[in-house]
Protein backbone atom coordinates (compact mmCIF):
# COMPACT_ATOMS: atom_id res chain seq x y z
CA UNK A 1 -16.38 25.32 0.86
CA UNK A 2 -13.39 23.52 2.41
CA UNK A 3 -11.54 20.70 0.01
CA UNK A 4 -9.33 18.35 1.47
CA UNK A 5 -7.40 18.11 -1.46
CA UNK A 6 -6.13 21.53 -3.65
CA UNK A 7 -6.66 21.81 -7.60
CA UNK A 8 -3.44 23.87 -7.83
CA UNK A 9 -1.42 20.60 -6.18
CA UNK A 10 0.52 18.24 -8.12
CA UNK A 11 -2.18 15.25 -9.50
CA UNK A 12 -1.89 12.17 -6.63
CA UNK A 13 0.22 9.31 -7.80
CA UNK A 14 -2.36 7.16 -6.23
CA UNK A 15 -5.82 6.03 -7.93
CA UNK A 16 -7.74 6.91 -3.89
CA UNK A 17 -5.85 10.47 -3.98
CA UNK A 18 -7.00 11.28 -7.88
CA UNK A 19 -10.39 10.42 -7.11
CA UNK A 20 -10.60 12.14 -4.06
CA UNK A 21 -9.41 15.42 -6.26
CA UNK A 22 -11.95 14.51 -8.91
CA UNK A 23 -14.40 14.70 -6.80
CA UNK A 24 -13.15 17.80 -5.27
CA UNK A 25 -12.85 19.42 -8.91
CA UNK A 26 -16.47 18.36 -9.53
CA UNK A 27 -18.26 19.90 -6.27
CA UNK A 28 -16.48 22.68 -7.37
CA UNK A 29 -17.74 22.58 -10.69
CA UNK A 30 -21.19 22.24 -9.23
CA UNK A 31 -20.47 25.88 -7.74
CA UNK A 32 -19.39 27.44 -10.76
CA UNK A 33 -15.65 27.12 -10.45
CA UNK A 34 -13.76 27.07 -13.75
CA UNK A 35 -10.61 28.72 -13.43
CA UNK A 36 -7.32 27.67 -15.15
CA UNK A 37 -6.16 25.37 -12.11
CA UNK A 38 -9.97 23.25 -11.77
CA UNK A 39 -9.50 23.00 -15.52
CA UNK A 40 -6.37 21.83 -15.65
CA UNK A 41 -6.84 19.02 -13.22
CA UNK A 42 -10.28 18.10 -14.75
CA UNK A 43 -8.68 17.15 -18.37
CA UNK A 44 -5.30 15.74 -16.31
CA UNK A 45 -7.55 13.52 -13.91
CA UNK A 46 -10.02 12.34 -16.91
CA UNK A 47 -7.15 11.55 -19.01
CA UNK A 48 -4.82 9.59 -16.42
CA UNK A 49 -7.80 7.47 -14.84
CA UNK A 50 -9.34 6.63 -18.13
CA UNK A 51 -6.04 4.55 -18.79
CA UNK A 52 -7.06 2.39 -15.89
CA UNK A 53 -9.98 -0.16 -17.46
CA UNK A 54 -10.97 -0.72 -13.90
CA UNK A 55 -10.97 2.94 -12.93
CA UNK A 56 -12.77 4.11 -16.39
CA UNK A 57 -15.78 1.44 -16.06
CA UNK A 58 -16.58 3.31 -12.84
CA UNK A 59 -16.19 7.02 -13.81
CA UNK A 60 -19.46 8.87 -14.29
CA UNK A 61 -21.14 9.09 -17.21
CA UNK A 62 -20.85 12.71 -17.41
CA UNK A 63 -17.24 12.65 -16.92
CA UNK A 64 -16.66 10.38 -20.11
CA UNK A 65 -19.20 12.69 -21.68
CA UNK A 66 -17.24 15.95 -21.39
CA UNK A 67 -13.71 16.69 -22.35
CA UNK A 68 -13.11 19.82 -20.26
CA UNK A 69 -15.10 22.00 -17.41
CA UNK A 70 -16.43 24.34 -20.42
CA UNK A 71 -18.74 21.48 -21.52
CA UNK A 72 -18.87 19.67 -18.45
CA UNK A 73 -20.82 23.12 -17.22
CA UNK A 74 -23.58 22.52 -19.70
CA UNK A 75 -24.50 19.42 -17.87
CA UNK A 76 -24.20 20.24 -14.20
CA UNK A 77 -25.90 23.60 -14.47
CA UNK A 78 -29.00 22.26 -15.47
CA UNK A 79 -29.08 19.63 -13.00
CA UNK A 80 -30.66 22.26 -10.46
CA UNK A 81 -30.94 25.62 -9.94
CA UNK A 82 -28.94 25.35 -6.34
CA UNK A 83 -25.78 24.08 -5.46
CA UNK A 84 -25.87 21.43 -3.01
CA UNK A 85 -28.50 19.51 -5.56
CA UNK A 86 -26.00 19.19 -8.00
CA UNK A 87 -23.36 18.48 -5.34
CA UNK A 88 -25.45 15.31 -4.25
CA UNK A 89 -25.68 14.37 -7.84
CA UNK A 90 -21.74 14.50 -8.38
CA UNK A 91 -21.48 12.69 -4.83
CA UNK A 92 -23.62 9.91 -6.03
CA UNK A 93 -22.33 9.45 -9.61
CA UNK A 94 -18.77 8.87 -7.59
CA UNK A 95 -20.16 6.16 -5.36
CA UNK A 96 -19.22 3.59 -7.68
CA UNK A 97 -15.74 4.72 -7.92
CA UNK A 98 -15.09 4.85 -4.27
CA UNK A 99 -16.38 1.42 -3.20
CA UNK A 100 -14.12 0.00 -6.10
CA UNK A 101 -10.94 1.21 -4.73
CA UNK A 102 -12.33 0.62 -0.95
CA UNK A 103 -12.88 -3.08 -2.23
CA UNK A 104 -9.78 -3.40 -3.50
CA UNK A 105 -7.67 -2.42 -0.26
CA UNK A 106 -10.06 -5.14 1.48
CA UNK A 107 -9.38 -7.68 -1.00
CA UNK A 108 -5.82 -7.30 -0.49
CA UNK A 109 -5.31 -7.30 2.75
CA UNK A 110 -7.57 -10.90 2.48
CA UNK A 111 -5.64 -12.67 0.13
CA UNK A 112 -2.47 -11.76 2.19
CA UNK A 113 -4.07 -12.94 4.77
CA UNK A 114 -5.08 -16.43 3.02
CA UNK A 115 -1.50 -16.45 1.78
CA UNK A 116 0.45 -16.17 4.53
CA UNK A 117 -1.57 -19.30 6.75
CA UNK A 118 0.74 -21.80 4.52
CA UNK A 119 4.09 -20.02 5.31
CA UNK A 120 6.16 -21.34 2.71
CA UNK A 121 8.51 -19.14 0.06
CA UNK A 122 5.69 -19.69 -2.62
CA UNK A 123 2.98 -18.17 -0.53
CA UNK A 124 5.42 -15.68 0.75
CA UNK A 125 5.98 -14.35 -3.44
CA UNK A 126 2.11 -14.40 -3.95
CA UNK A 127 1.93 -12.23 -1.07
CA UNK A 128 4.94 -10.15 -1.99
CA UNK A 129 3.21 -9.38 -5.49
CA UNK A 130 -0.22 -8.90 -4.26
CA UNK A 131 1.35 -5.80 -2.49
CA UNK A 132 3.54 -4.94 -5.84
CA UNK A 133 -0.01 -4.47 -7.18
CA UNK A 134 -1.11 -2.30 -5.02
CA UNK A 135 1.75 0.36 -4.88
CA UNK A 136 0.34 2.41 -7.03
CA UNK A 137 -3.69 2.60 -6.24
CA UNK A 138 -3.17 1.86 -2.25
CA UNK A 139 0.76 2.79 -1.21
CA UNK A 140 0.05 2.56 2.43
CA UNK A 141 -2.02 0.09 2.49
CA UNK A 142 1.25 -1.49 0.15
CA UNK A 143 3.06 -0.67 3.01
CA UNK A 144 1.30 -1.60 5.48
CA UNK A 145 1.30 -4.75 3.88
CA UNK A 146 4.94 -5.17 3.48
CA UNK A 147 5.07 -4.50 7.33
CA UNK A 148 2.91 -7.20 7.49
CA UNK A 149 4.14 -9.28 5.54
CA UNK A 150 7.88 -9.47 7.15
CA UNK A 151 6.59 -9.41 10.53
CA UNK A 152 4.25 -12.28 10.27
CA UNK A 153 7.16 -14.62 8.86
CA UNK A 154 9.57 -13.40 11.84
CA UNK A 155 6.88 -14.55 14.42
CA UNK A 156 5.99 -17.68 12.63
CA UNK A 157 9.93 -18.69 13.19
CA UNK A 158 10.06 -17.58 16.80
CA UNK A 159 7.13 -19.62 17.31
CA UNK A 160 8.06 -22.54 16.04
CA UNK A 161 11.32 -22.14 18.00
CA UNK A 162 9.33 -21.33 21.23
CA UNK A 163 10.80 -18.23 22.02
CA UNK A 164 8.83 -15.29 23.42
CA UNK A 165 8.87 -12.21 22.46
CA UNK A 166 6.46 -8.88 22.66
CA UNK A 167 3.49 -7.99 20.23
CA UNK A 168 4.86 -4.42 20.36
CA UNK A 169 8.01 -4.72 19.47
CA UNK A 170 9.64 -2.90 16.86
CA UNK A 171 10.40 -4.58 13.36
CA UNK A 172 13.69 -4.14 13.49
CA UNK A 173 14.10 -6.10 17.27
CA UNK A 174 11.94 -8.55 15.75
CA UNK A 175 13.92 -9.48 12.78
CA UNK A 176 16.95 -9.86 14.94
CA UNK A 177 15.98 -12.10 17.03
CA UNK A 178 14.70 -13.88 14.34
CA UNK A 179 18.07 -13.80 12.39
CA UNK A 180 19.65 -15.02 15.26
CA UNK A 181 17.22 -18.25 15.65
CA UNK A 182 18.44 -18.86 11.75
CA UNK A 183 21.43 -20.44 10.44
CA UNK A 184 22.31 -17.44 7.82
CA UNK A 185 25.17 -18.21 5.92
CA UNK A 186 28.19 -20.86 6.48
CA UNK A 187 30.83 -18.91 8.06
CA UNK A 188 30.46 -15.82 11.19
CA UNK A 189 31.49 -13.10 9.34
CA UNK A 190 28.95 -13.63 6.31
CA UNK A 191 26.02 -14.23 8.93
CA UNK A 192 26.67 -11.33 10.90
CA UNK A 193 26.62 -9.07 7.85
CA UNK A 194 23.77 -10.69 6.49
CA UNK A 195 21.97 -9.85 10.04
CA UNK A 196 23.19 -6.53 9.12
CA UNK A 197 20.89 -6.54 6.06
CA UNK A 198 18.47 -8.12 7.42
CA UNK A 199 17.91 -5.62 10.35
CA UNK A 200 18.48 -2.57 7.90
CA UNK A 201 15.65 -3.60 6.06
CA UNK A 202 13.39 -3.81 8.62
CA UNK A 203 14.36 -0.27 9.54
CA UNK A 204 13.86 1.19 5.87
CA UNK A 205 10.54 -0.61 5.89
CA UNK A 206 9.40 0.41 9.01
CA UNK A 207 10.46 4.27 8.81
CA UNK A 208 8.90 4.32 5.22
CA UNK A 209 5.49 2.99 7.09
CA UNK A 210 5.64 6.20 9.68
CA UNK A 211 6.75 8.60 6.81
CA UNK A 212 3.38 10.11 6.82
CA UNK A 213 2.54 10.39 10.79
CA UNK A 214 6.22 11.91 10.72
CA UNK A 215 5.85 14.96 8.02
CA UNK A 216 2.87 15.58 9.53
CA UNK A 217 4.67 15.64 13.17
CA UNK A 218 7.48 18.12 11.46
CA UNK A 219 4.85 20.07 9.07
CA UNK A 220 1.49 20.52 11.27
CA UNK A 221 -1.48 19.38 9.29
CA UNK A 222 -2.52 21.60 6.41
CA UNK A 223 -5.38 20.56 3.90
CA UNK A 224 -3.67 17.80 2.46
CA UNK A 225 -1.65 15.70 4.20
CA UNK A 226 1.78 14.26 2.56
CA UNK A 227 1.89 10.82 2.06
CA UNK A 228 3.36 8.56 0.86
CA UNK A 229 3.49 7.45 -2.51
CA UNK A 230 4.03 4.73 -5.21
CA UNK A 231 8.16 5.18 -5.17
CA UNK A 232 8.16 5.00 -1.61
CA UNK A 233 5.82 1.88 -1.64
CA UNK A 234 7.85 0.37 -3.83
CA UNK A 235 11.01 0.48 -1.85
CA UNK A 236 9.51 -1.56 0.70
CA UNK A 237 7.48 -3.73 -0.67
CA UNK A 238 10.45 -4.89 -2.49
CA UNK A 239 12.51 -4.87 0.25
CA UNK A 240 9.95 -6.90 2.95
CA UNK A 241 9.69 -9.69 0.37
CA UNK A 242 13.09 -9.94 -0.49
CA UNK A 243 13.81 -10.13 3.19
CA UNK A 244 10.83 -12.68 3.75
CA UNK A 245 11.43 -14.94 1.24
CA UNK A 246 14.78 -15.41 2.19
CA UNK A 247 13.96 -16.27 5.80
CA UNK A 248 11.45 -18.68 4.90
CA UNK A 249 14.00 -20.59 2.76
CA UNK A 250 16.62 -20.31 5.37
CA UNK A 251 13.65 -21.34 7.81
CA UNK A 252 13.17 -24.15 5.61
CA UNK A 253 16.70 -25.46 5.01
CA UNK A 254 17.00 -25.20 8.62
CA UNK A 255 14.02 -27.73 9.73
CA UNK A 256 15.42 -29.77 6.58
CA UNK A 257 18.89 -30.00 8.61
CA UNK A 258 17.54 -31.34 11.92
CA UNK A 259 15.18 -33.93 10.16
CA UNK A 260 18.23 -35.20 8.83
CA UNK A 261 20.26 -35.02 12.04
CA UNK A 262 17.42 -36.39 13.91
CA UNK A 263 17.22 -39.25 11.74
CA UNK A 264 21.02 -40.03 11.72
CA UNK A 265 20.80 -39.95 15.58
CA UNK A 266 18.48 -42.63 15.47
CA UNK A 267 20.20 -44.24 12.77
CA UNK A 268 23.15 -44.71 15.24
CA UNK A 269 21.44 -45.45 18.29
């Protein structure tokens, strides 16, 4: 039987990844495996997602039932005779699990969605924290989000400033020119740095967002592919809404300046 995920591996960091072993542990199971490595991972997985109220709601009934692979065998091998019986059975019982966490990447990516229409630093920190949230069960899809997340605010400002620019460009280019339609700071040298940050940020965010496609490139692809994981998600989530909230506000003080401007132009015409 080939497992995309190995019981002698480290337990996933995300709630996706220790499902998918779970389930892994559990077809297993359904075969007769019980070594030392399936049974360590059964009583690690049971005891890590039962913390989760979310994630223990939606566990099978026979995996609250049974401590350890020793009892858990009494169940499954009287299920059926054959193998791929009980494997439909454990397949099944997971189905609940699996469209929780699928839901939950979904729901995320809507609400940032919703979020971001408004464009202003409040919706930008609802955003930011909706990703926070989802470091740890989704960290791509965190990612991903962060990506999002700053490069939706950088377009909305070139926008409004009608200045073109490509739908494939990379973050970093598109933060720049965004920094450079923005007032950053009151003297040259503090703006340039701060277009320094700016830019760098872009760059950790967007290398952290190919980290996978680029072990994989330097690796080949064995039977579980790295990814990333909640540290790594947390770096740029972090990082994207720092670096969006701040160029909303600037955004922000900036249309606040011309208003006033425009109205003492007309003031002294």
């Amino acid at each position: 039987m080939s497992n995309e995920f190995d019981v002698n591996d480290p337990i996933p960091e995300d709630a996706e990844g220790r499902a998918r072993l779970l389930q892994t542990v559990l077809l297993r199971a359904c075969e007769g495996h019980r070594g030392p490595a399936d049974a360590h991972a059964y009583i690690e997985l049971r005891r890590v997602m039962r913390r989760d109220p979310e994630l223990e709601r939606r566990l099978p009934e026979f995996v609250l039932a049974h401590r350890d692979l020793p009892h858990l065998w009494s169940y499954i091998k009287d299920i059926d005779p054959k193998w791929e019986p009980r494997r439909k059975h454990v397949r099944d019982a997971l189905a609940p699990l699996f469209d929780h966490l699928q839901a939950v990447g979904a729901r995320g990516e809507t609400k940032a969605s919703d979020a971001l229409k408004s464009l202003d630093a409040e919706s930008v920190y609802a955003v930011w924290q909706e990703a926070l949230e989802r470091r740890h069960s989704d960290p791509e899809g965190a990612i991903a989000c962060a990506r999002t997340l700053l490069e939706t605010v950088c377009k909305h400002v070139l926008d409004e400033r009608d200045i073109t620019y490509s739908e494939t460009l990379d973050l970093p280019v598109l933060v720049k020119m965004t920094a450079e339609q923005l007032n950053l700071a009151p003297t040259h040298h503090s703006e340039t740095a701060f277009k320094r940050i700016l830019v760098g940020a872009a760059s950790v965010i967007e290398g952290l967002g190919s980290l996978r496609s680029r072990i994989d490139e330097a690796h080949g692809h064995g039977r579980r592919p790295a990814r990333p994981v909640a540290r790594h998600a947390q770096l740029a989530v972090g990082m994207a809404g720092a670096a969006a909230t701040f160029i909303i506000e600037t955004w922000e003080a900036r249309v606040e300046d011309d208003f006033l401007d425009l109205i003492d132009e007309s003031k002294g015409g």
